[in-house]
C-alpha atoms as a PDB file:
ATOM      1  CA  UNK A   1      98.269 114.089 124.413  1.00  0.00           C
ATOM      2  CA  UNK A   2     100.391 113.470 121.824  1.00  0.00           C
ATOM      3  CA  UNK A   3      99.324 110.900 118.830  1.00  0.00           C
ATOM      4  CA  UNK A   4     101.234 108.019 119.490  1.00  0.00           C
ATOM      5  CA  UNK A   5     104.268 109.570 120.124  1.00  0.00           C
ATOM      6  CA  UNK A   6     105.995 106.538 121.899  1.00  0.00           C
ATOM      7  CA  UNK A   7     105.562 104.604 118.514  1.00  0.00           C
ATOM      8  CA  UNK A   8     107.086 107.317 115.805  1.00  0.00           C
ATOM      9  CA  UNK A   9     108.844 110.135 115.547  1.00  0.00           C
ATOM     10  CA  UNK A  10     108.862 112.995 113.203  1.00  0.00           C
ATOM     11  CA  UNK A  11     112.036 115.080 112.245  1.00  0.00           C
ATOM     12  CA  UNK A  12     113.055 117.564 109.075  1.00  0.00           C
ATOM     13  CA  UNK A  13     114.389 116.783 106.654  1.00  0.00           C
ATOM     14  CA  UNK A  14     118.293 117.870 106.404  1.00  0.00           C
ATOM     15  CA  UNK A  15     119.824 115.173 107.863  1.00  0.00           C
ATOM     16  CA  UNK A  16     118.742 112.310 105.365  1.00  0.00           C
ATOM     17  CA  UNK A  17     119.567 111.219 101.859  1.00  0.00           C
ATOM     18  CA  UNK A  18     116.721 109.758  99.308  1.00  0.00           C
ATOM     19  CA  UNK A  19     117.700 106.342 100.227  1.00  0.00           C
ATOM     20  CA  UNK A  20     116.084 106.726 103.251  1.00  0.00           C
ATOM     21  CA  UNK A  21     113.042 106.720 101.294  1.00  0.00           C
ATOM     22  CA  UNK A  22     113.320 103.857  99.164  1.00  0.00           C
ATOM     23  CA  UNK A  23     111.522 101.211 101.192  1.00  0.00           C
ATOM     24  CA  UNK A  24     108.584 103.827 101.651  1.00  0.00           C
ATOM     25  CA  UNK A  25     108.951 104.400  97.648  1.00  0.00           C
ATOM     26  CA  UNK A  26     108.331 100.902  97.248  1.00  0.00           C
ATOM     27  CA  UNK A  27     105.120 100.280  99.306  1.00  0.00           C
ATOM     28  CA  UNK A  28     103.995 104.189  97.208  1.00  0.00           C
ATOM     29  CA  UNK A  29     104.588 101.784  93.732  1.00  0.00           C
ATOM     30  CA  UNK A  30     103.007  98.639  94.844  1.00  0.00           C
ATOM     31  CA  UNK A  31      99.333 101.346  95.247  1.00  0.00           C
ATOM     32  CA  UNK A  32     100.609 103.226  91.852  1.00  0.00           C
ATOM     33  CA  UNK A  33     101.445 106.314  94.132  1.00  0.00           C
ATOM     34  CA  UNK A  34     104.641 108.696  92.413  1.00  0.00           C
ATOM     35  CA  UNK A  35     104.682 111.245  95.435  1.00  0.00           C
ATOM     36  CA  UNK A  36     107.895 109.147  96.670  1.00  0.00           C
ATOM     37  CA  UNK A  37     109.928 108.645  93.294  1.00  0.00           C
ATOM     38  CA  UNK A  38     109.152 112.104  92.556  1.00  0.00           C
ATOM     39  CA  UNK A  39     110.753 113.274  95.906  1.00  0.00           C
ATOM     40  CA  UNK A  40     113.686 111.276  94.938  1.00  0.00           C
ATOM     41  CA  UNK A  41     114.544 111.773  91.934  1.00  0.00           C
ATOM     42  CA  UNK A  42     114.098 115.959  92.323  1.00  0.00           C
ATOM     43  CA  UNK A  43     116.578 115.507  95.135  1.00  0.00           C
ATOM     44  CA  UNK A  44     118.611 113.625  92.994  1.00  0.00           C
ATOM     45  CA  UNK A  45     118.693 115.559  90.450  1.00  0.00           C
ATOM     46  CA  UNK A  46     120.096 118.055  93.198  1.00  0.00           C
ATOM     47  CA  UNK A  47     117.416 120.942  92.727  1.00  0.00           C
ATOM     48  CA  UNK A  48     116.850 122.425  96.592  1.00  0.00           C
ATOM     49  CA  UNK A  49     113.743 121.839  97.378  1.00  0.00           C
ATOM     50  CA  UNK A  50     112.034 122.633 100.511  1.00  0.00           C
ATOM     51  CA  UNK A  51     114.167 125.809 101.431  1.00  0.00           C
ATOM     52  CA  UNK A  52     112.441 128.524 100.955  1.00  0.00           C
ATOM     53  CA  UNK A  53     110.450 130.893 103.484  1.00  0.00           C
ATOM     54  CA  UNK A  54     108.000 128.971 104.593  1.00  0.00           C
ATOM     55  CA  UNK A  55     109.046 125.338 103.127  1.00  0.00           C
ATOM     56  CA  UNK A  56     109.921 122.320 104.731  1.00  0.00           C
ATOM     57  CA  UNK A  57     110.029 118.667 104.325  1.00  0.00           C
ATOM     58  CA  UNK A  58     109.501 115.674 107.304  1.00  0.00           C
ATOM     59  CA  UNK A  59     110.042 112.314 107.755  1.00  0.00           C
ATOM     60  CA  UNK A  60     108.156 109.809 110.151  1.00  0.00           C
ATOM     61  CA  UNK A  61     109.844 107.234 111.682  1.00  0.00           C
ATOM     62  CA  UNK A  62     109.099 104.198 113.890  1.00  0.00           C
ATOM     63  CA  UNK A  63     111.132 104.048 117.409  1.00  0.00           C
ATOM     64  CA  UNK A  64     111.224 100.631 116.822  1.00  0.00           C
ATOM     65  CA  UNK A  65     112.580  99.689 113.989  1.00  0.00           C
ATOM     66  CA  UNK A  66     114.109 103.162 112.774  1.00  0.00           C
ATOM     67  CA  UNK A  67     111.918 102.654 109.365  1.00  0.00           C
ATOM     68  CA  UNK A  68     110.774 105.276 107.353  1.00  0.00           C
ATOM     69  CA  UNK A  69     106.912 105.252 107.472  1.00  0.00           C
ATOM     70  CA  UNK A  70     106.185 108.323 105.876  1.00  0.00           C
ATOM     71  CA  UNK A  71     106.817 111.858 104.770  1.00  0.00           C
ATOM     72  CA  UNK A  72     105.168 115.143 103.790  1.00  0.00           C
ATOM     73  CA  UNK A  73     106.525 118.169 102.681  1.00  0.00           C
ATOM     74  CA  UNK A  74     105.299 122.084 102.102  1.00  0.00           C
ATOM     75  CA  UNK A  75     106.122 124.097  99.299  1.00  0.00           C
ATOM     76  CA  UNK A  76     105.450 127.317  98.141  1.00  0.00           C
ATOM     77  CA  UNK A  77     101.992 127.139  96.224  1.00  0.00           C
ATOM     78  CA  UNK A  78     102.218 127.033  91.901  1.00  0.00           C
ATOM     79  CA  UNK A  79      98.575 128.099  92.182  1.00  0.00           C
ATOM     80  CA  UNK A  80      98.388 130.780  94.851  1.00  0.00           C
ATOM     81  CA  UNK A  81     101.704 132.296  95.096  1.00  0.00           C
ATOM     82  CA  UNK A  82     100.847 134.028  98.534  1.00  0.00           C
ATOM     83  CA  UNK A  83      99.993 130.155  99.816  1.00  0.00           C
ATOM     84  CA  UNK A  84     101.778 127.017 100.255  1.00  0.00           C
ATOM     85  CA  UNK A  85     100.946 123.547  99.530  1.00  0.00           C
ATOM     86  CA  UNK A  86     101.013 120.633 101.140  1.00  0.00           C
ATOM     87  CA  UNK A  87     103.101 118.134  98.933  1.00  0.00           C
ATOM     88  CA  UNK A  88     105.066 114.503  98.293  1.00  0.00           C
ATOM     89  CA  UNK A  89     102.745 113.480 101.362  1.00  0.00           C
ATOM     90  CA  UNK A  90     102.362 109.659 101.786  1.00  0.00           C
ATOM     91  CA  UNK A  91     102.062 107.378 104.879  1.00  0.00           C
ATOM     92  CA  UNK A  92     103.103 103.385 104.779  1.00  0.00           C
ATOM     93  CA  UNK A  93     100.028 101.340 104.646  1.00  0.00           C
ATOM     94  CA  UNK A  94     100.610  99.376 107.935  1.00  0.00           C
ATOM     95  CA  UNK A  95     100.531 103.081 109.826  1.00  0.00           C
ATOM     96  CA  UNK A  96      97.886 104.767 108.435  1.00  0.00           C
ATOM     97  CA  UNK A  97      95.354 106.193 110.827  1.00  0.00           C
ATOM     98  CA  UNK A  98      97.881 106.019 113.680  1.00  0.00           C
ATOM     99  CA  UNK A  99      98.362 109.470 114.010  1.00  0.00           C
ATOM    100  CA  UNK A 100     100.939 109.905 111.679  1.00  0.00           C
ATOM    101  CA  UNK A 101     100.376 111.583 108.929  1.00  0.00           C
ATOM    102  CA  UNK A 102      98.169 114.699 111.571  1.00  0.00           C
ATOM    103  CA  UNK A 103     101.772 115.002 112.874  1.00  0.00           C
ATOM    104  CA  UNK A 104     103.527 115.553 109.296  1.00  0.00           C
ATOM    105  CA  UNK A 105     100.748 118.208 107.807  1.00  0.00           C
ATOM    106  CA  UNK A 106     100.825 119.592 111.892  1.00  0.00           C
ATOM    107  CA  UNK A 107     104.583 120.730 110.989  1.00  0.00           C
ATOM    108  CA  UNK A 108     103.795 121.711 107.484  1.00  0.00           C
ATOM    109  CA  UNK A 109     101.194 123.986 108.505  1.00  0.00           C
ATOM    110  CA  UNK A 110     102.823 125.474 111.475  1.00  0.00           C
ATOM    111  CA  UNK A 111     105.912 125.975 108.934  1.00  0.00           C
ATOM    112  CA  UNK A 112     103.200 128.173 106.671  1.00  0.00           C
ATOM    113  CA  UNK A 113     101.762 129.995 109.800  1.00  0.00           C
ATOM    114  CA  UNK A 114     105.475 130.821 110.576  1.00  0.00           C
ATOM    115  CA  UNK A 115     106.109 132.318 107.201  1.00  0.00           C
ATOM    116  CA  UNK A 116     103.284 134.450 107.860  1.00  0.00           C
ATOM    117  CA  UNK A 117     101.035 133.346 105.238  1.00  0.00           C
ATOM    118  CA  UNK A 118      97.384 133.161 104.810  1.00  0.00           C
ATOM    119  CA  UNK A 119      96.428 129.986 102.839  1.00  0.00           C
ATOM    120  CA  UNK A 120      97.653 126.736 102.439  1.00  0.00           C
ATOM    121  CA  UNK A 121      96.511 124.475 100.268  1.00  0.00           C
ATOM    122  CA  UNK A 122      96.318 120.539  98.746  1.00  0.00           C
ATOM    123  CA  UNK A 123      95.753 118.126  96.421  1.00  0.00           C
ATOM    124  CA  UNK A 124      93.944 115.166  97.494  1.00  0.00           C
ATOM    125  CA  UNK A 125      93.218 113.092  94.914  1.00  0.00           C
ATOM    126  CA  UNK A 126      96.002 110.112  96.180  1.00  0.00           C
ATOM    127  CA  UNK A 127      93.036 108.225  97.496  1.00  0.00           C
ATOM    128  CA  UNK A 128      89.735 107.928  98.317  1.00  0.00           C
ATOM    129  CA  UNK A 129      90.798 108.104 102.015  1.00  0.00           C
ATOM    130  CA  UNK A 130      92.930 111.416 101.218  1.00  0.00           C
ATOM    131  CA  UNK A 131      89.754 114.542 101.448  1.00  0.00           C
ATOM    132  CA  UNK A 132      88.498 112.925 104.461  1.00  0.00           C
ATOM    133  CA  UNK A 133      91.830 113.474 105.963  1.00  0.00           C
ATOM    134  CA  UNK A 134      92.549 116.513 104.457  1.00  0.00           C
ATOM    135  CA  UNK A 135      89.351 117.865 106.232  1.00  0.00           C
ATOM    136  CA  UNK A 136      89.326 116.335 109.235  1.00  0.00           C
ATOM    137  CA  UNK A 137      91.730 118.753 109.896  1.00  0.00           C
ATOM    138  CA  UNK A 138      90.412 121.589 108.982  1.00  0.00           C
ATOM    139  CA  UNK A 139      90.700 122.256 105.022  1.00  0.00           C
ATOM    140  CA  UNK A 140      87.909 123.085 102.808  1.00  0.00           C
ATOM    141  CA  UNK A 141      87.418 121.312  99.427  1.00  0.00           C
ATOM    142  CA  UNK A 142      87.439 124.048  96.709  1.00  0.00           C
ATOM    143  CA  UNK A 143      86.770 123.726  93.138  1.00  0.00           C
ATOM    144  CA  UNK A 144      89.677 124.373  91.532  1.00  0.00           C
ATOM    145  CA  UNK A 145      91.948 122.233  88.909  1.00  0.00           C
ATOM    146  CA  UNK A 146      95.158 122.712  90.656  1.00  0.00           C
ATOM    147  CA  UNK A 147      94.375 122.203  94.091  1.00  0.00           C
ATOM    148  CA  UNK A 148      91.175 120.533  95.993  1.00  0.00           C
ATOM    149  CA  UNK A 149      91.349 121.795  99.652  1.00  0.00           C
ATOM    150  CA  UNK A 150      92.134 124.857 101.226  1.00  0.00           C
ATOM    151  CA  UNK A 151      93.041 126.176 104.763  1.00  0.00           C
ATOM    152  CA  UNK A 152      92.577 129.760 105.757  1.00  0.00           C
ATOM    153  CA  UNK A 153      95.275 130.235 108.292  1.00  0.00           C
ATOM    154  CA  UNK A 154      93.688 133.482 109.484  1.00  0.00           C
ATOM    155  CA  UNK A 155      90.975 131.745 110.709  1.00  0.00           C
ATOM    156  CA  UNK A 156      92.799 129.367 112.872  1.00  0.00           C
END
């Protein structure tokens, strides 16, 4: 069964402007969180992001209301070139542990396994709440000062 389906929807990204975002950049302030502005203001600045092989960028929304309630993107990795990483990842307060963000990194890493590559990795140091999640689905912390968790997509 699908997590909650009936309450939100994910869909990519190309069909929405950073304004979308800017309730969801608000509640990422009010917990001193930048993953939000930072999305904004790099599409702003009109640099594509998110287009390469094996990138891509979602949004979450509710049925209900339409709102944004989160996003999470994939990138190609700084620190392992071969990789990709999981990036500008946050869920709204009010919807964490509702399934939501499982369905964003579910995208982003079936994006990476469609590119082909091996390894895809994260940094989880948003929150305290953020390695848990990160492994409860099935990356590894590592010690490494770029990234803390990786997934070995040849082991899937």
């Amino acid at each position: 069964s699908s997590f909650g389906a009936a309450d939100f929807e994910v869909e990519e990204h190309q069909h929405f402007t950073a304004s979308d975002l800017l309730r969801l950049n608000d509640l990422a302030k009010s917990e001193n969180v930048n993953v939000v502005s930072k999305l904004i203001s790099s599409w702003s600045d009109n640099k594509s992001f998110f287009g390469e092989r094996g990138e891509g960028l979602w949004i979450a929304r509710s049925t209900e209301s339409g709102e944004v309630i989160g996003v999470g993107g994939i990138t190609i990795c700084p620190t392992f070139t071969e990789g990709r990483r999981v990036r500008r990842f946050y869920i709204a307060p009010h919807w964490r542990r509702r399934g939501v963000a499982t369905a964003l990194a579910n995208e982003c890493i079936e994006r990476a396994k469609s590119a082909g590559v091996s390894t895809v990795t994260c940094h989880a140091a948003a929150s305290a709440m953020a390695p848990r999640f990160w492994e409860s689905i099935g990356f590894e912390p590592v010690a490494d000062s770029d990234v803390t968790h990786v997934m070995h997509l040849a082991n899937q």
